[in-house]
PDB file of N, CA and C in Angstrom:
ATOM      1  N   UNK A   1     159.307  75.791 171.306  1.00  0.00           N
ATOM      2  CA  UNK A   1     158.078  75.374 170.664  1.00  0.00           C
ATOM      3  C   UNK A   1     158.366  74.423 169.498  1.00  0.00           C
ATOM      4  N   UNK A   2     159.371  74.032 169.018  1.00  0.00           N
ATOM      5  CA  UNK A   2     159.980  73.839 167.699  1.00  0.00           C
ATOM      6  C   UNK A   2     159.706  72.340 168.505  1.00  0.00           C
ATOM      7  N   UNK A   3     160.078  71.600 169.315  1.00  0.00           N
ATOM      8  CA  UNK A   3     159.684  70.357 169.775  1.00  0.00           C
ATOM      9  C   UNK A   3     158.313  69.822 169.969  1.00  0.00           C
ATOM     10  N   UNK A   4     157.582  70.753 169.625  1.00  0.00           N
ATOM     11  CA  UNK A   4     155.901  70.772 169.862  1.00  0.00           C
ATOM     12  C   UNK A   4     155.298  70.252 168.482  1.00  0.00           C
ATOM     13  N   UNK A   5     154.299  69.286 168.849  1.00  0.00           N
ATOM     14  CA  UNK A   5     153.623  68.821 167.745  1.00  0.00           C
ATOM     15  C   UNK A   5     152.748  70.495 166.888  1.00  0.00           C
ATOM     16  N   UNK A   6     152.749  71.049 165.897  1.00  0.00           N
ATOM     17  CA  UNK A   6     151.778  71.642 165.395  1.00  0.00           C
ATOM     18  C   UNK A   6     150.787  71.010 165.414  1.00  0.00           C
ATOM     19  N   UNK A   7     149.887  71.935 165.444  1.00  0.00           N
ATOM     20  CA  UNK A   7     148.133  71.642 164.715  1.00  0.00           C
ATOM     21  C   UNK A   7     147.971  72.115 163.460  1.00  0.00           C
ATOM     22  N   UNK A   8     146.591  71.613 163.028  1.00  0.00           N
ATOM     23  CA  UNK A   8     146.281  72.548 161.975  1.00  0.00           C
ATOM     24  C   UNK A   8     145.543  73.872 162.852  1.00  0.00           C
ATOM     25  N   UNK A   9     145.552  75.277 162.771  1.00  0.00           N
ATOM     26  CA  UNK A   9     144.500  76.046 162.976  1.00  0.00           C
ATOM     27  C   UNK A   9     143.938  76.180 163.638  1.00  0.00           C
ATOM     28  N   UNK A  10     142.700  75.272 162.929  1.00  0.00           N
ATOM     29  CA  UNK A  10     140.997  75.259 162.860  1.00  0.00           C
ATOM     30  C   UNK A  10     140.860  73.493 163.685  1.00  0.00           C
ATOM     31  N   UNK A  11     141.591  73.250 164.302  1.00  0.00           N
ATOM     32  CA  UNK A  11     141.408  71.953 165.220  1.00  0.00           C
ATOM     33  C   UNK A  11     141.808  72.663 166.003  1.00  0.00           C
ATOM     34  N   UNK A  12     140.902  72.246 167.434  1.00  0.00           N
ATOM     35  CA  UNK A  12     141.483  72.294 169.413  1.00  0.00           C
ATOM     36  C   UNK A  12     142.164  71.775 169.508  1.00  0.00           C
ATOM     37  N   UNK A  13     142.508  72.182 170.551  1.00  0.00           N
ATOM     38  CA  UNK A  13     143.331  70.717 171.197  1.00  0.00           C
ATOM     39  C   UNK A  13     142.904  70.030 172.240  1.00  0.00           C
ATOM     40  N   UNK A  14     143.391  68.627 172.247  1.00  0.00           N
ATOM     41  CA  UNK A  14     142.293  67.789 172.853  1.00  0.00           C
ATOM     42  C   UNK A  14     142.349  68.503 174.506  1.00  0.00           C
ATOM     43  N   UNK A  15     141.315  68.586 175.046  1.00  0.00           N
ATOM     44  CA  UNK A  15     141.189  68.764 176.288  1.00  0.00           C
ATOM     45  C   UNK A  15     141.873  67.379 177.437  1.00  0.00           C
ATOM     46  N   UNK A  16     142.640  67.564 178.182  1.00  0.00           N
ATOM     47  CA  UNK A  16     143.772  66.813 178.736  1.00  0.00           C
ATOM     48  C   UNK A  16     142.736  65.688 179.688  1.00  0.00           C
ATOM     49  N   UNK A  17     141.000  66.188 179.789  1.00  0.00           N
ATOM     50  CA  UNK A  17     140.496  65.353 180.455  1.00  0.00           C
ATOM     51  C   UNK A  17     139.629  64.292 179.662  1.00  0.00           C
ATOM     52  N   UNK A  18     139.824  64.503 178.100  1.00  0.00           N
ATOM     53  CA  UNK A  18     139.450  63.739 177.041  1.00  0.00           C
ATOM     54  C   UNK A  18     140.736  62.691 177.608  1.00  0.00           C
ATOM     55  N   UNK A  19     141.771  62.750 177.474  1.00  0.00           N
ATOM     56  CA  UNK A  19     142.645  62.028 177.573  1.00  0.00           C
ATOM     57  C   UNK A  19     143.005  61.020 178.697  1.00  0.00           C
ATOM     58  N   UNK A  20     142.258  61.694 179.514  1.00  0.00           N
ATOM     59  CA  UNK A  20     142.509  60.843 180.749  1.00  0.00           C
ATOM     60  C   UNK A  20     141.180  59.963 180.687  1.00  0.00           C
ATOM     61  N   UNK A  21     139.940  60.472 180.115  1.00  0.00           N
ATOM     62  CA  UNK A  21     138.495  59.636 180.340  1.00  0.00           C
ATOM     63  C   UNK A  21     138.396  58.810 178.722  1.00  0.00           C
ATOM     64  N   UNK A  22     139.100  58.727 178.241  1.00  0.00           N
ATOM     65  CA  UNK A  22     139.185  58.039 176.459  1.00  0.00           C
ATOM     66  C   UNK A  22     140.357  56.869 176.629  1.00  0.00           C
ATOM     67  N   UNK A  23     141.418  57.509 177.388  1.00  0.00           N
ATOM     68  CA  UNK A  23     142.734  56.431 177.278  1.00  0.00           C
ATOM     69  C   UNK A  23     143.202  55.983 177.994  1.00  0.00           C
ATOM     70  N   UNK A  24     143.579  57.398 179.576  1.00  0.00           N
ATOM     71  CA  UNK A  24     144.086  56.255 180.570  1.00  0.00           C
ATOM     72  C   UNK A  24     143.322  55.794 182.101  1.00  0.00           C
ATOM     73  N   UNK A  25     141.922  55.607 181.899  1.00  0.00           N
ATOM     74  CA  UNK A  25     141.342  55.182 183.195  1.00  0.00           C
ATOM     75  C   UNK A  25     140.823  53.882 181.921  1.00  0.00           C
ATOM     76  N   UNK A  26     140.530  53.865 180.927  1.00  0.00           N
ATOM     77  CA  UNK A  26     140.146  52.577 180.157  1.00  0.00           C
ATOM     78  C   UNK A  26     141.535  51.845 180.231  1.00  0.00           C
ATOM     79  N   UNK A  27     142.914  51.744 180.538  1.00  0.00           N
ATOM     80  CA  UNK A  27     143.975  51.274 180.005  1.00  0.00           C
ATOM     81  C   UNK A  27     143.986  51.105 181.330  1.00  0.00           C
ATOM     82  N   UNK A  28     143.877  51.265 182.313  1.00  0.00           N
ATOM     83  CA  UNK A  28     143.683  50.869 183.960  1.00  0.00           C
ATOM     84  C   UNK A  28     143.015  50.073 184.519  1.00  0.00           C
ATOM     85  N   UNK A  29     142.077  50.501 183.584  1.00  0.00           N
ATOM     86  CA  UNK A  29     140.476  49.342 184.076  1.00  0.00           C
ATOM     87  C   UNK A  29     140.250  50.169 185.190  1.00  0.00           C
ATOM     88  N   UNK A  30     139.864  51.408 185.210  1.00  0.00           N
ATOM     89  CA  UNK A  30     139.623  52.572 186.457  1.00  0.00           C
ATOM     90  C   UNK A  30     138.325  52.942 186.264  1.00  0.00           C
ATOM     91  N   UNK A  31     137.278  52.791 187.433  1.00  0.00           N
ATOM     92  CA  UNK A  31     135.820  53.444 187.308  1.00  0.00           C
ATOM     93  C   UNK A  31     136.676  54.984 187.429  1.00  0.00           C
ATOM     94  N   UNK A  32     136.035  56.388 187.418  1.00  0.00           N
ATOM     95  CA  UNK A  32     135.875  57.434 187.265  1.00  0.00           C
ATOM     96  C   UNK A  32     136.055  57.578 189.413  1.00  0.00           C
ATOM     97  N   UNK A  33     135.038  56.760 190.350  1.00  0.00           N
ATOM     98  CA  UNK A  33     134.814  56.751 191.524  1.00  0.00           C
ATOM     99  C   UNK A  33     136.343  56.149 191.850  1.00  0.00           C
ATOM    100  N   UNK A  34     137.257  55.026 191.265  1.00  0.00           N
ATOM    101  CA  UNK A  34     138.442  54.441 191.828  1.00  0.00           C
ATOM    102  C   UNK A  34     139.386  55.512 191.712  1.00  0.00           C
ATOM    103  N   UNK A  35     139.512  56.064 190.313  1.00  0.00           N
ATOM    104  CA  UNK A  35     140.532  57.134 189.860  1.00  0.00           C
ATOM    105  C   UNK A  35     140.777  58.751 190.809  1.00  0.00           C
ATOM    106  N   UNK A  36     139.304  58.588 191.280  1.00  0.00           N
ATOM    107  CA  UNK A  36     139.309  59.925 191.991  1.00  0.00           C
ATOM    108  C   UNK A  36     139.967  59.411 193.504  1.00  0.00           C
ATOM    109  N   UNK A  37     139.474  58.190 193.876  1.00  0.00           N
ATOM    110  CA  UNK A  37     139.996  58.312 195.295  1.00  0.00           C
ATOM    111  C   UNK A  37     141.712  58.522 195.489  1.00  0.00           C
ATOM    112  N   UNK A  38     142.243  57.654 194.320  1.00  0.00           N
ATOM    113  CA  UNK A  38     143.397  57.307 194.554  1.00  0.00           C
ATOM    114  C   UNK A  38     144.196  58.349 194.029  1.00  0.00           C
ATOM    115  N   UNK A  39     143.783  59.867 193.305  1.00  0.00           N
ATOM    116  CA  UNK A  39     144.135  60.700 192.878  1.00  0.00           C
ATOM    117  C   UNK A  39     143.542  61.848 194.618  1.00  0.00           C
ATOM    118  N   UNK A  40     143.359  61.320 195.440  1.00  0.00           N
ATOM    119  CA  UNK A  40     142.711  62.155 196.614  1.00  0.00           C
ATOM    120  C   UNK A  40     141.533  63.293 196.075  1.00  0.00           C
ATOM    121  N   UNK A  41     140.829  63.126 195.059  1.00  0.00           N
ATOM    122  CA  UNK A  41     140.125  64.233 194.935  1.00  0.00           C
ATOM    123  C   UNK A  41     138.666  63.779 195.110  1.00  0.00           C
ATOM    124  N   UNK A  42     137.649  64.133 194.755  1.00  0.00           N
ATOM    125  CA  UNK A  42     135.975  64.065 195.043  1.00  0.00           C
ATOM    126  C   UNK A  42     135.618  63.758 193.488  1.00  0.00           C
ATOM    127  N   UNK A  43     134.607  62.551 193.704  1.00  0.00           N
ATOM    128  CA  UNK A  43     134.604  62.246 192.065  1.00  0.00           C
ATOM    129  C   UNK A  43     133.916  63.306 190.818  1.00  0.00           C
ATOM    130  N   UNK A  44     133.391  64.215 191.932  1.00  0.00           N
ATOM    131  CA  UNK A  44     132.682  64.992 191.054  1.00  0.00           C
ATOM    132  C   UNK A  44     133.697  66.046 190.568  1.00  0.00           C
ATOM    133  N   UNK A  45     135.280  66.207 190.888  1.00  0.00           N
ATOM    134  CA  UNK A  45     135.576  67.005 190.387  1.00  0.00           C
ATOM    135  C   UNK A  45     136.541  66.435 188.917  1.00  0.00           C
ATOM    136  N   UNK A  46     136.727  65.281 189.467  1.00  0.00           N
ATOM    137  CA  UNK A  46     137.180  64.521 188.458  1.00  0.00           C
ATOM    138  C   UNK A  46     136.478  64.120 187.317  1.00  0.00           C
ATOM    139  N   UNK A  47     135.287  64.304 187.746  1.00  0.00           N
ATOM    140  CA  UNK A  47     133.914  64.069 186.343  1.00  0.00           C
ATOM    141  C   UNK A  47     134.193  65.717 185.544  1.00  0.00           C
ATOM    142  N   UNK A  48     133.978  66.196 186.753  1.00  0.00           N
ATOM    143  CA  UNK A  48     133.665  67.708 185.777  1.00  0.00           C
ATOM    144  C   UNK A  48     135.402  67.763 184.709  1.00  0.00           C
ATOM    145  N   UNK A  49     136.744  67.314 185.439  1.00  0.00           N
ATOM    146  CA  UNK A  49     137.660  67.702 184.724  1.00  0.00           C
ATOM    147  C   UNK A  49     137.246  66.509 183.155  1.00  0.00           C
ATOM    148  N   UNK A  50     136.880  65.570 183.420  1.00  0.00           N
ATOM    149  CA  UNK A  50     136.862  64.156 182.236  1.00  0.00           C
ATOM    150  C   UNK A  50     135.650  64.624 181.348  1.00  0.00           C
ATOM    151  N   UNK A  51     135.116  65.686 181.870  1.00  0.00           N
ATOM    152  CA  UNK A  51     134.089  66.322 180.670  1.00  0.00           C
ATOM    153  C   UNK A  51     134.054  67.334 180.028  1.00  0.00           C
ATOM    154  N   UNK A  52     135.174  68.040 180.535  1.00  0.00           N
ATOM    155  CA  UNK A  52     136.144  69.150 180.176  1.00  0.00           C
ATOM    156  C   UNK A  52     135.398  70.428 180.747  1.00  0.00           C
ATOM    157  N   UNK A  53     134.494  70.436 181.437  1.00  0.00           N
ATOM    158  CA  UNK A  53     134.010  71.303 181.850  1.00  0.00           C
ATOM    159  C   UNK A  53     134.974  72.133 183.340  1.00  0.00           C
ATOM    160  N   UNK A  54     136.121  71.406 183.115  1.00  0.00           N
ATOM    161  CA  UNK A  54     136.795  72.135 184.636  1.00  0.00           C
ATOM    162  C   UNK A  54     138.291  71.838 183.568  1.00  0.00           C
ATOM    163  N   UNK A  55     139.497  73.032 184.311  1.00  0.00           N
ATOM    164  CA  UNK A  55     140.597  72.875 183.959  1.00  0.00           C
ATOM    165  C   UNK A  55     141.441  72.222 184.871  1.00  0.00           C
ATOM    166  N   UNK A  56     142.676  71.409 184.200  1.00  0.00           N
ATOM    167  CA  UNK A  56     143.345  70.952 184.581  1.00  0.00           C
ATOM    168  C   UNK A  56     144.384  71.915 185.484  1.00  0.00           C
ATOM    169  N   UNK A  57     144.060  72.101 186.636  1.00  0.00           N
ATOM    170  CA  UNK A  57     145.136  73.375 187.266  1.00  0.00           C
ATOM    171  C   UNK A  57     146.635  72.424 187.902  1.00  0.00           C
ATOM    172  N   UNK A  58     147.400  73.610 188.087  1.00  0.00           N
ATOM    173  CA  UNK A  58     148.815  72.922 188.625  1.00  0.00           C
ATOM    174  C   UNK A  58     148.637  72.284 189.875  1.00  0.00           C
ATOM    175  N   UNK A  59     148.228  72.476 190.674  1.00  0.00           N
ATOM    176  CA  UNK A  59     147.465  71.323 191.826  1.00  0.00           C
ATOM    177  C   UNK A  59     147.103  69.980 191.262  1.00  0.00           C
ATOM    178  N   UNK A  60     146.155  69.765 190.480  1.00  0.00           N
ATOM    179  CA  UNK A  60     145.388  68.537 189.838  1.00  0.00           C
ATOM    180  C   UNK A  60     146.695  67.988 188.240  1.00  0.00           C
ATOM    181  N   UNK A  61     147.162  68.824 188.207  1.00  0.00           N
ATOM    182  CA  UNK A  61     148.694  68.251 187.165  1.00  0.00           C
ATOM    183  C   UNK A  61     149.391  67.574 187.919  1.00  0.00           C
ATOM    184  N   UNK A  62     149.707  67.718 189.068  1.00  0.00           N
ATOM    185  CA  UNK A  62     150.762  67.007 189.957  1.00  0.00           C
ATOM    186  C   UNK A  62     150.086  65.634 190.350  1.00  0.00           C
ATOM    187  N   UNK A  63     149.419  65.889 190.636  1.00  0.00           N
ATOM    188  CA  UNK A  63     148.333  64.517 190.765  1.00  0.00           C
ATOM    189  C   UNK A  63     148.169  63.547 189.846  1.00  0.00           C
ATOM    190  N   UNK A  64     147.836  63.952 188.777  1.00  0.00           N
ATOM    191  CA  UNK A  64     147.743  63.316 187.576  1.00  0.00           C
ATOM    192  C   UNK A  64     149.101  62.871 186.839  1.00  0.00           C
ATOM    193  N   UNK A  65     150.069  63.650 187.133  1.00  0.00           N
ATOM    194  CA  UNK A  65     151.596  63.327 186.721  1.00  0.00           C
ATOM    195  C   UNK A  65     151.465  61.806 187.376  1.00  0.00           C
ATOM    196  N   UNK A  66     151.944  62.435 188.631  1.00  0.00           N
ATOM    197  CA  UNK A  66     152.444  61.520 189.884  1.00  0.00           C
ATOM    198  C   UNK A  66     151.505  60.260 189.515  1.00  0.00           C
ATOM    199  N   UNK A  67     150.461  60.014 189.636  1.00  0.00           N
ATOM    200  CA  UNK A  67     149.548  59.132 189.142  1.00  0.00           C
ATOM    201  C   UNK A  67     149.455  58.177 187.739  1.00  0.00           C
ATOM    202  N   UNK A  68     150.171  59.023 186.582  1.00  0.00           N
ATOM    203  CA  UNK A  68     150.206  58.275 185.479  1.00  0.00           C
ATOM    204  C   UNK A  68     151.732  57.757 184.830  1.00  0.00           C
ATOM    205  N   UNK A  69     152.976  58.933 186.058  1.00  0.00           N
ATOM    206  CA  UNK A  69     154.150  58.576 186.154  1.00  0.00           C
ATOM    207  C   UNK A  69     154.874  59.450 185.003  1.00  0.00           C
ATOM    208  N   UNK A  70     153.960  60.110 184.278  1.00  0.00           N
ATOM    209  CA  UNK A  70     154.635  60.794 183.085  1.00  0.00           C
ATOM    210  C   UNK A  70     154.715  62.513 183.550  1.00  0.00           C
ATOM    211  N   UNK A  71     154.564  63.012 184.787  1.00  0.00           N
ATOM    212  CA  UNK A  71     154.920  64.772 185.540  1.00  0.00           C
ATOM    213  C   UNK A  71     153.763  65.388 185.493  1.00  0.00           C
ATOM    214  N   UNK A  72     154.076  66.163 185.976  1.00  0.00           N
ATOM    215  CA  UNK A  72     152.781  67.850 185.656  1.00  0.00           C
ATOM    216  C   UNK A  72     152.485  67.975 184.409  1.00  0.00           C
ATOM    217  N   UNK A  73     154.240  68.322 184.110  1.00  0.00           N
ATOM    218  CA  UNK A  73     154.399  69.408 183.055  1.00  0.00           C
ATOM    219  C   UNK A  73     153.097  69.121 181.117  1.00  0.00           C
ATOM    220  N   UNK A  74     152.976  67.474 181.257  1.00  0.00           N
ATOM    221  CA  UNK A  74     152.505  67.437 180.041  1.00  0.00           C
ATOM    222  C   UNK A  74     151.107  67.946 180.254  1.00  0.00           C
ATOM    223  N   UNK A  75     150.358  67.637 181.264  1.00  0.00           N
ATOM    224  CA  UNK A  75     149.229  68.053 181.643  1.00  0.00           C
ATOM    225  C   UNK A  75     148.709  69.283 181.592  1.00  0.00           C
ATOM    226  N   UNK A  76     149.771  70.102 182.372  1.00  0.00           N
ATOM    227  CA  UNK A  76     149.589  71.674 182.391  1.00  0.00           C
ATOM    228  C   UNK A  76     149.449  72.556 180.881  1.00  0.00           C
ATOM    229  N   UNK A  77     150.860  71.775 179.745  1.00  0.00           N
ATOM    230  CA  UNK A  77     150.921  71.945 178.667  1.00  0.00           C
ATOM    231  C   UNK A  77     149.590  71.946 177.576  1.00  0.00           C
ATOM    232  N   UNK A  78     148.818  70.662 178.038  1.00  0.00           N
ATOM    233  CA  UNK A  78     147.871  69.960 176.978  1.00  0.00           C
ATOM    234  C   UNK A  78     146.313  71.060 177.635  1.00  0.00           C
ATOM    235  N   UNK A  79     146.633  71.546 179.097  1.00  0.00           N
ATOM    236  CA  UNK A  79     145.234  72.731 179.394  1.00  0.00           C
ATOM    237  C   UNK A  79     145.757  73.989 178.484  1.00  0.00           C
ATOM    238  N   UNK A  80     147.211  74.466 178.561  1.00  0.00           N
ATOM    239  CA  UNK A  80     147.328  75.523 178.128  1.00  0.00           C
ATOM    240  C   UNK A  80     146.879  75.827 177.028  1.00  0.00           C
ATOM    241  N   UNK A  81     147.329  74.557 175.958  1.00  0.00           N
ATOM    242  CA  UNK A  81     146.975  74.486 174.238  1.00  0.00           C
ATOM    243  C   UNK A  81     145.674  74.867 174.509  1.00  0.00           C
ATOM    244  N   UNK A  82     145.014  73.592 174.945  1.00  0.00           N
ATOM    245  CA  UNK A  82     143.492  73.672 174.880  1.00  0.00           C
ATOM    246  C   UNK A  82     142.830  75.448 175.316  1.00  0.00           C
ATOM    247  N   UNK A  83     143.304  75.779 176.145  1.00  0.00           N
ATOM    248  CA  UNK A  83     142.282  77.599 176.452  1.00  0.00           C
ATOM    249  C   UNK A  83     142.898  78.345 175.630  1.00  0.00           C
ATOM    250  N   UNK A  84     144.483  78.294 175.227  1.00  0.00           N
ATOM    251  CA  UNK A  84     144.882  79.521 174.650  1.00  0.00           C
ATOM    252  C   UNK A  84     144.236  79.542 172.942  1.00  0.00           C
ATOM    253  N   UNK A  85     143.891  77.980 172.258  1.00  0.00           N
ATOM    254  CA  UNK A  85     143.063  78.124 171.236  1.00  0.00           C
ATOM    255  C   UNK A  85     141.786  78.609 171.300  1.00  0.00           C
ATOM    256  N   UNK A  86     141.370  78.430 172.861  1.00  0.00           N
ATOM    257  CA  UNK A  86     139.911  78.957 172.559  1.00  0.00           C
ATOM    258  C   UNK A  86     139.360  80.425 172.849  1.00  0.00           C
ATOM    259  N   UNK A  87     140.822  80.720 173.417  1.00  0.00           N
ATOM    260  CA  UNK A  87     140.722  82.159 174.127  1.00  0.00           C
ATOM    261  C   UNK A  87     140.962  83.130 172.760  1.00  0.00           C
ATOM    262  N   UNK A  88     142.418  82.609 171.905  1.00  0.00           N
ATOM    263  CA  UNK A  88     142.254  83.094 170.515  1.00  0.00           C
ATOM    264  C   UNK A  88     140.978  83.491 169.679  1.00  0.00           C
ATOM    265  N   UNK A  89     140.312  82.554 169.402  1.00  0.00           N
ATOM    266  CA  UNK A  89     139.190  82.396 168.662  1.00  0.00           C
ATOM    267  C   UNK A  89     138.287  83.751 169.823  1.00  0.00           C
ATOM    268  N   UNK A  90     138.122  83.655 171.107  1.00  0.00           N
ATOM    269  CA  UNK A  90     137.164  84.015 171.694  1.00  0.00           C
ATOM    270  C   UNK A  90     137.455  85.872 171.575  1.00  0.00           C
ATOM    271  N   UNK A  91     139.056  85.833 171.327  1.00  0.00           N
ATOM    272  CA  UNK A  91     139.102  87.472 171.249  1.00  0.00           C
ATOM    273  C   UNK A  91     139.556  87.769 169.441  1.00  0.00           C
ATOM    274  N   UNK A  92     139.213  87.317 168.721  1.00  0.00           N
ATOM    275  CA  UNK A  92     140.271  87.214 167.317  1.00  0.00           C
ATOM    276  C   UNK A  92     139.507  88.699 167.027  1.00  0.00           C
ATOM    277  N   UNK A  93     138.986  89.307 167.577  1.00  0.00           N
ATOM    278  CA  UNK A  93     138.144  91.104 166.906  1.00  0.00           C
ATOM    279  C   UNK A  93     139.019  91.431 167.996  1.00  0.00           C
ATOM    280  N   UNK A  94     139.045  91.392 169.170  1.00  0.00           N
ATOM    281  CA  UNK A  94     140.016  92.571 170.056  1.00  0.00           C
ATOM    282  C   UNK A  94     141.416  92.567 169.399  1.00  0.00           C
ATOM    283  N   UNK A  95     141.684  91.202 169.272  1.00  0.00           N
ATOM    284  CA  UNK A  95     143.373  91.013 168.958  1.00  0.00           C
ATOM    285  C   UNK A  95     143.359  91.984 167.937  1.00  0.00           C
ATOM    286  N   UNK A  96     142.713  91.895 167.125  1.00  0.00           N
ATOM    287  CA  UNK A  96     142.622  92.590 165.401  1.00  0.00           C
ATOM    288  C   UNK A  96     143.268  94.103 165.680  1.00  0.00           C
ATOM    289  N   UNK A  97     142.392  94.545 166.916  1.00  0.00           N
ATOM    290  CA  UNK A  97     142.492  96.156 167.008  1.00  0.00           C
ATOM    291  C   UNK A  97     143.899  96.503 167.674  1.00  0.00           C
ATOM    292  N   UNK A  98     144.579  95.727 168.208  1.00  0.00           N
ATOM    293  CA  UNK A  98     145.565  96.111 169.084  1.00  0.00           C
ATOM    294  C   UNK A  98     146.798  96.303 168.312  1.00  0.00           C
ATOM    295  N   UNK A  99     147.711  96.826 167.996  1.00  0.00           N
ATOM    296  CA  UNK A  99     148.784  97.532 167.226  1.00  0.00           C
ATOM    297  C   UNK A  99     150.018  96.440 167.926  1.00  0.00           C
ATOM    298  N   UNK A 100     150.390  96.094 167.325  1.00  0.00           N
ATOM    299  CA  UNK A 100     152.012  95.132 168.029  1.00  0.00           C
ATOM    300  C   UNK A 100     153.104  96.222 168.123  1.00  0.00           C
ATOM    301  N   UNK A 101     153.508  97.061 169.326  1.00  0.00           N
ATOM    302  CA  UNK A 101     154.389  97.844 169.143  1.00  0.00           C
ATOM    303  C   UNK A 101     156.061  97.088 169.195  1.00  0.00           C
ATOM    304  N   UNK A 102     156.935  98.242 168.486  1.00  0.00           N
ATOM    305  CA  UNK A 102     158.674  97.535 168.220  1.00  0.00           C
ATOM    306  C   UNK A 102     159.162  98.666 168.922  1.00  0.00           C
ATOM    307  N   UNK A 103     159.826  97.855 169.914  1.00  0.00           N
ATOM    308  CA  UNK A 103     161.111  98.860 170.595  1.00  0.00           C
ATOM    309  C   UNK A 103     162.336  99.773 169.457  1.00  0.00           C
ATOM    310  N   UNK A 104     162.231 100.802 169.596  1.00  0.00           N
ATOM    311  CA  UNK A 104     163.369 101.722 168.925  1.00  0.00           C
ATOM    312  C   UNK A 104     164.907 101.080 169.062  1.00  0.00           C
TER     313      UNK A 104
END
């Protein structure tokens, strides 16, 4: 993790389909309809991922690697940040109650 950019906190992290609908289909000159074909998927699922309303799964990482030439792995990385901050926030009263046990 020590190679990982920190955040502050109280910032998300950008959703990986901000990134693809902000930087690299504008840096392509890619309609949303071109990006999906040539990524083999249906544009509507590619809308729903560029509105963040869908996750980036390891299926659609490989795609998007292979496609932007930079792997899965950053893709998969930039969904994980993004849910595990919001999943935090979404349980921060359960987490509270749960005891961290230490092996003897």
């Amino acid at each position: 993790m020590a190679d990982r950019i920190r955040r502050h906190a109280s910032i998300a992290p950008t959703h990986p389909g901000t990134i693809l609908r902000d930087d690299v289909l504008p840096a392509l000159s890619l309609t949303v309809t071109e990006a999906a074909e040539r990524l083999g998927v249906s544009r509507q699922t590619l809308h729903r991922i560029l509105a963040g309303k869908a996750a980036v799964t390891p299926e659609m990482a490989l795609r998007i690697g292979k496609f932007c030439g930079n792997g899965p792995g950053l893709w998969l990385r930039m969904q994980a940040d993004h849910d595990l901050w919001h999943a935090e926030r979404a349980m921060a009263d359960e987490l509270a109650r749960i005891k961290t046990e230490h092996a003897a």
